[in-house]
Protein backbone atom coordinates (compact mmCIF):
# COMPACT_ATOMS: atom_id res chain seq x y z
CA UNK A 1 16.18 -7.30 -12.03
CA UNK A 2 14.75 -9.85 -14.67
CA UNK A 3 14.38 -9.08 -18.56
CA UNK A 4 10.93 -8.08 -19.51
CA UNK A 5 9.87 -9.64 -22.81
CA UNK A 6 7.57 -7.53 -25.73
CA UNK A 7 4.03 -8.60 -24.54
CA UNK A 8 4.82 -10.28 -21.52
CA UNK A 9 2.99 -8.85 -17.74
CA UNK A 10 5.49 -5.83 -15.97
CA UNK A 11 7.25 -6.67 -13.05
CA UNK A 12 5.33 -3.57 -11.56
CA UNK A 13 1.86 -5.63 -11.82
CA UNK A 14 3.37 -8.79 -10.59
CA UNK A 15 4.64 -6.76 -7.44
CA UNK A 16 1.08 -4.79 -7.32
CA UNK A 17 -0.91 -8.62 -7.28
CA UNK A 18 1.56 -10.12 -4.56
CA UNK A 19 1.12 -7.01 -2.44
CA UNK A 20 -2.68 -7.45 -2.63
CA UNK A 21 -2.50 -10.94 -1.89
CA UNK A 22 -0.27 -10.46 1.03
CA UNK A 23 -2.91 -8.08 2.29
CA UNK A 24 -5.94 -10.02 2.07
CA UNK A 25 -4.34 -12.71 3.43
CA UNK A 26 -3.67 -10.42 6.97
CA UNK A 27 -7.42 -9.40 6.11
CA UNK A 28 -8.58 -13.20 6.43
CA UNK A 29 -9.67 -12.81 3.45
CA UNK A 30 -9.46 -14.97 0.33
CA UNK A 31 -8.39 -18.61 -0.18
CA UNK A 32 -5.29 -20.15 2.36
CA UNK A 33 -1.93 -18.13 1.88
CA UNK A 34 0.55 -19.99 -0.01
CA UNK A 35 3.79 -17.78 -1.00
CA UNK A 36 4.37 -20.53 -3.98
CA UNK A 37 0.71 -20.35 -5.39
CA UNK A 38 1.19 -16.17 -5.03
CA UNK A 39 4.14 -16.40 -6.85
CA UNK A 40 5.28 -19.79 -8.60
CA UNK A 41 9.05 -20.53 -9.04
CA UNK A 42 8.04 -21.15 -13.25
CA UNK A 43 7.15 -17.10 -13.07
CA UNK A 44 10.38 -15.79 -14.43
CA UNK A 45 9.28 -12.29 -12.71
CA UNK A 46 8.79 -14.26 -8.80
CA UNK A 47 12.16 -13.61 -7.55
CA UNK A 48 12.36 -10.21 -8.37
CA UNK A 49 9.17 -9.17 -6.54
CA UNK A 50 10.12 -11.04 -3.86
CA UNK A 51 13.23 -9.22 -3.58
CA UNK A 52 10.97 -6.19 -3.95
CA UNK A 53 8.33 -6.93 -1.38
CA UNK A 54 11.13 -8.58 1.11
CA UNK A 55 9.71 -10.08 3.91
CA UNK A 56 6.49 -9.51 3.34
CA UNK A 57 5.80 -11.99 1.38
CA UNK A 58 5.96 -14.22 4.32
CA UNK A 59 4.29 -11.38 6.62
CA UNK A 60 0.76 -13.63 6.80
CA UNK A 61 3.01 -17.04 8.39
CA UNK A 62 3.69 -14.21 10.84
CA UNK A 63 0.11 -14.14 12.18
CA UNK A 64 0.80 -17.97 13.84
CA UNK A 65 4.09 -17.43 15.80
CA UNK A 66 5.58 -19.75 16.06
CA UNK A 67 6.32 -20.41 12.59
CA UNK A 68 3.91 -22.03 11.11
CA UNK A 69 4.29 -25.07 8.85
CA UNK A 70 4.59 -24.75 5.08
CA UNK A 71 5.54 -26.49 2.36
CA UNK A 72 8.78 -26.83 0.88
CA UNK A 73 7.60 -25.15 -2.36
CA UNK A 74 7.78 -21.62 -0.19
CA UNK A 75 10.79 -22.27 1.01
CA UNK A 76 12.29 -23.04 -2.36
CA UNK A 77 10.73 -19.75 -4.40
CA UNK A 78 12.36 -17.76 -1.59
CA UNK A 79 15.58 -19.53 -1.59
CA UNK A 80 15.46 -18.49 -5.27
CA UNK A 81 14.92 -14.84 -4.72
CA UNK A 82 17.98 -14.76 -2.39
CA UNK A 83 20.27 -16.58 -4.66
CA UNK A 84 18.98 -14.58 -8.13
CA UNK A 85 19.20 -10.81 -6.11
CA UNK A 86 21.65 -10.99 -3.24
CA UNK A 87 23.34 -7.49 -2.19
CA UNK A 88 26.60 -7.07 -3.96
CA UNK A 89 29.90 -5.38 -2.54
CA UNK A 90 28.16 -1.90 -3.62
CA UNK A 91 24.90 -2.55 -2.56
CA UNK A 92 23.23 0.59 -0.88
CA UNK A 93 21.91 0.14 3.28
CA UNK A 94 18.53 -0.86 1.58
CA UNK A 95 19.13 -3.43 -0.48
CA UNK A 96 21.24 -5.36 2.44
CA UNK A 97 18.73 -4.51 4.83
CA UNK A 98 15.78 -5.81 2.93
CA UNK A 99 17.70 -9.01 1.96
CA UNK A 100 18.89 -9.54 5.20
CA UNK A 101 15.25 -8.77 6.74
CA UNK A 102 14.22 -11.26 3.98
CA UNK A 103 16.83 -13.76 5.04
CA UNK A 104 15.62 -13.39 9.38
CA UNK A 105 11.61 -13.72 7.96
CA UNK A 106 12.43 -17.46 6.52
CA UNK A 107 13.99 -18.27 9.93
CA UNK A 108 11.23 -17.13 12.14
CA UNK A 109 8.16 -18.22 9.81
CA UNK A 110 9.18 -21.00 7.38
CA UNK A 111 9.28 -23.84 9.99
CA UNK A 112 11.17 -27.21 9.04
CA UNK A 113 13.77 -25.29 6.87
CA UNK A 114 16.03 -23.04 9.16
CA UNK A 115 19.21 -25.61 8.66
CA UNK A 116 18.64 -24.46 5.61
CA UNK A 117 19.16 -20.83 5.17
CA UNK A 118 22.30 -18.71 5.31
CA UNK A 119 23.25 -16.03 7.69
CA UNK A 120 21.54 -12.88 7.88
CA UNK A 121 24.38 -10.36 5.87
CA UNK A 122 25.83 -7.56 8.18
CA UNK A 123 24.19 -4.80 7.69
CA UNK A 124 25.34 -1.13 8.61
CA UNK A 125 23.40 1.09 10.88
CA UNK A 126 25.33 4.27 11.68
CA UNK A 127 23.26 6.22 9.34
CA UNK A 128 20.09 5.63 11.60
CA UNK A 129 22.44 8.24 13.87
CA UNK A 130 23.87 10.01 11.54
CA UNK A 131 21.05 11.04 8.82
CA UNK A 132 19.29 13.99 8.90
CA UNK A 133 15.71 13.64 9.79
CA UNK A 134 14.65 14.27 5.98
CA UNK A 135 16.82 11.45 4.67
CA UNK A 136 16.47 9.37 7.08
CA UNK A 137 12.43 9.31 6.87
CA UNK A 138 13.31 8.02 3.09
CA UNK A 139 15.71 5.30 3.96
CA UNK A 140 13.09 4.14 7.08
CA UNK A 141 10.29 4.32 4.90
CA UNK A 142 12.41 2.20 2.01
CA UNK A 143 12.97 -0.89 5.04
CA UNK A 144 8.96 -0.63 5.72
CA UNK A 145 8.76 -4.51 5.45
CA UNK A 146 11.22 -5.34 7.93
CA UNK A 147 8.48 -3.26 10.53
CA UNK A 148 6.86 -7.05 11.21
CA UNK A 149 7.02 -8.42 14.87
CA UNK A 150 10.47 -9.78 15.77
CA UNK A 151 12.11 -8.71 12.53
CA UNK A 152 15.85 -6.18 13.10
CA UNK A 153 15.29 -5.84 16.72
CA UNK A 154 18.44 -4.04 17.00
CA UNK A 155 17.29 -1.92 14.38
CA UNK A 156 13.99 -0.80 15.99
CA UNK A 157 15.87 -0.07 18.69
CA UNK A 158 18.20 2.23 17.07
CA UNK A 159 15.23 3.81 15.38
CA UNK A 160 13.15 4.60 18.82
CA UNK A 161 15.80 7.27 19.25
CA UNK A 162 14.31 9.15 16.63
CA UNK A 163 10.76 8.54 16.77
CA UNK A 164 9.92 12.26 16.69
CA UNK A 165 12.65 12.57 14.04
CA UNK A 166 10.47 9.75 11.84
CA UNK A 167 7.08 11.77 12.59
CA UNK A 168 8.42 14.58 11.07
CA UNK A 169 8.78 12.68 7.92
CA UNK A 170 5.72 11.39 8.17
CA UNK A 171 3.95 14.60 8.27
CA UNK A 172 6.06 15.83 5.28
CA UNK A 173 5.31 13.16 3.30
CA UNK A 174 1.64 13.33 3.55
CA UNK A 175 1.92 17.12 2.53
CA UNK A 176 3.42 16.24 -0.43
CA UNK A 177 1.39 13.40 -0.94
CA UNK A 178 3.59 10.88 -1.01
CA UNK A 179 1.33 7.99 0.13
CA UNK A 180 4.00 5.05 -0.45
CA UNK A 181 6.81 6.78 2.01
CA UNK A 182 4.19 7.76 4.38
CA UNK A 183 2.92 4.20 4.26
CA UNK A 184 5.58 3.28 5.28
CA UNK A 185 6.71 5.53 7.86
CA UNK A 186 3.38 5.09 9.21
CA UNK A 187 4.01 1.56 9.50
CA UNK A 188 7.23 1.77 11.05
CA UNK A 189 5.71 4.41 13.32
CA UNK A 190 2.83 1.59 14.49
CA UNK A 191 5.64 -0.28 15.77
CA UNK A 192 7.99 2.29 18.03
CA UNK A 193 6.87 2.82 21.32
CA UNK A 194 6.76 6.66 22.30
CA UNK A 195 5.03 8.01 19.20
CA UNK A 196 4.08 11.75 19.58
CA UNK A 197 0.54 12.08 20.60
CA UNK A 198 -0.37 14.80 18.71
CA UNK A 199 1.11 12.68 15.76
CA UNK A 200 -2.43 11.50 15.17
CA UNK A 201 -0.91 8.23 13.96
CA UNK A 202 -4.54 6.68 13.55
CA UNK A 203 -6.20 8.90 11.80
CA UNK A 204 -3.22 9.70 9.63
CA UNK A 205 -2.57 6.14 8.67
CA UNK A 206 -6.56 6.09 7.49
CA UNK A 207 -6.53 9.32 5.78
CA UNK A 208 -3.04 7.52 3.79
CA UNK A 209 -5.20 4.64 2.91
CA UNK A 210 -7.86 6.60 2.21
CA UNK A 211 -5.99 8.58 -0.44
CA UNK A 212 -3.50 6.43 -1.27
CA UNK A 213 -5.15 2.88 -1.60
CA UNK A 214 -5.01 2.67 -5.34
CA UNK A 215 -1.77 1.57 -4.76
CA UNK A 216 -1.59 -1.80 -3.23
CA UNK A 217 2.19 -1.55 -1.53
CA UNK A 218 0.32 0.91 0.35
CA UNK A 219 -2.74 -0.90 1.01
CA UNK A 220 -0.02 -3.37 2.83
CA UNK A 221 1.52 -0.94 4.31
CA UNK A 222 -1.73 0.07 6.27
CA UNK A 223 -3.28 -3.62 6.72
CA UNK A 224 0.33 -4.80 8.53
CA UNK A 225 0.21 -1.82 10.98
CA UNK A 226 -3.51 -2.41 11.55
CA UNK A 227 -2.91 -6.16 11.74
CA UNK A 228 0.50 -6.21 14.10
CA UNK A 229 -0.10 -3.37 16.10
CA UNK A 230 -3.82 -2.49 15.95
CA UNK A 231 -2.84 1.32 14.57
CA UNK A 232 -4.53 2.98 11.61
CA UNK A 233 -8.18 1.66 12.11
């Protein structure tokens, strides 16, 4: 990821001010969303949180399917997260996933650009079979951003197999009070159909938020499930 310079603002508080801006966007709240007036192509530190946030960063252009118009300075500061961070031969499932969920999210909501994007990378999924429930809560919770409508259909698919499997981790990870993977479990949860009722999805994604809220990833977490799929209020 980029350099950090004596003085100059962490990459962690960029990420934590694009996350909060993505979520007050699905709020309604706030001025217009504009991914290149969140994060400008002069920041040096824009491409790596957008490789961090992955398709979120477009998540509020997902509120007006079918993509909605934008500017060409969007699709430009994403086009320069994809070239600065792609996966490389060694990558791990995540960071091809991410990218590649990254790469589908500037298809479906950057409008008047597709020609202009490259193929979504293959990316593996036998470990979504293979995992053991613990381990595979961490790797779900890790692709939280590509939970947005439309996004890895194949891979929700995959992943309704093992719904109670995911609640599980869920239920750990609030124990331990790990609000980020439960966040994002949670939001991957909101999506799958056949979630346990005595999960308590609802009141478990409000008691995350309640608890965890200070940080914004999982602020954004909770506001995209509550948005997309009405869950957590």
């Amino acid at each position: 990821m980029a350099e950090q310079t004596p003085g100059a603002v962490p990459l962690s508080a960029v990420i934590a001010d694009a996350a909060t801006g993505v979520a007050l966007a699905l709020r309604g709240e706030g001025d217009p969303y504009a991914l290149s007036a969140l994060l400008r192509q002069s920041d040096a530190l824009a491409p790596a949180a957008i490789r961090v946030l992955g398709a979120d960063v477009l998540a509020p252009y997902a509120m007006d399917h079918p993509a909605a118009p934008v500017g060409g300075d969007d699709a430009e500061v994403v086009r320069q997260a994809l070239s600065a961070y792609p996966p490389g031969t060694d990558a791990s499932e995540v960071s091809v996933w991410t990218y590649r969920g990254l790469v589908e999210a500037s298809h479906a909501f950057l409008s008047g650009s597709a020609q202009h994007w490259p193929p979504p990378p293959e990316a593996a999924a036998g470990w979504v079979e293979a995992d053991p429930w613990p381990k595979l809560a961490h790797r779900v919770s890790q692709l939280a951003t590509l939970a947005l409508p439309g996004l890895a259909p194949g891979l929700a698919e995959q992943l309704a197999a093992r719904t109670d499997d995911l609640a599980r981790g869920f239920v750990r990870a609030v124990r331990r009070r790990d609000w980020l993977q439960a966040a994002g479990l949670g939001r991957w949860l909101s999506r799958l159909p056949d979630v346990p009722q005595t999960l308590g999805l609802d009141s478990g994604l409000a008691f995350v938020r309640h608890m965890g809220g200070g940080d914004p990833r999982v602020t954004l977490h909770i506001v995209a499930a509550q948005r997309f799929y009405g869950r957590g209020w």
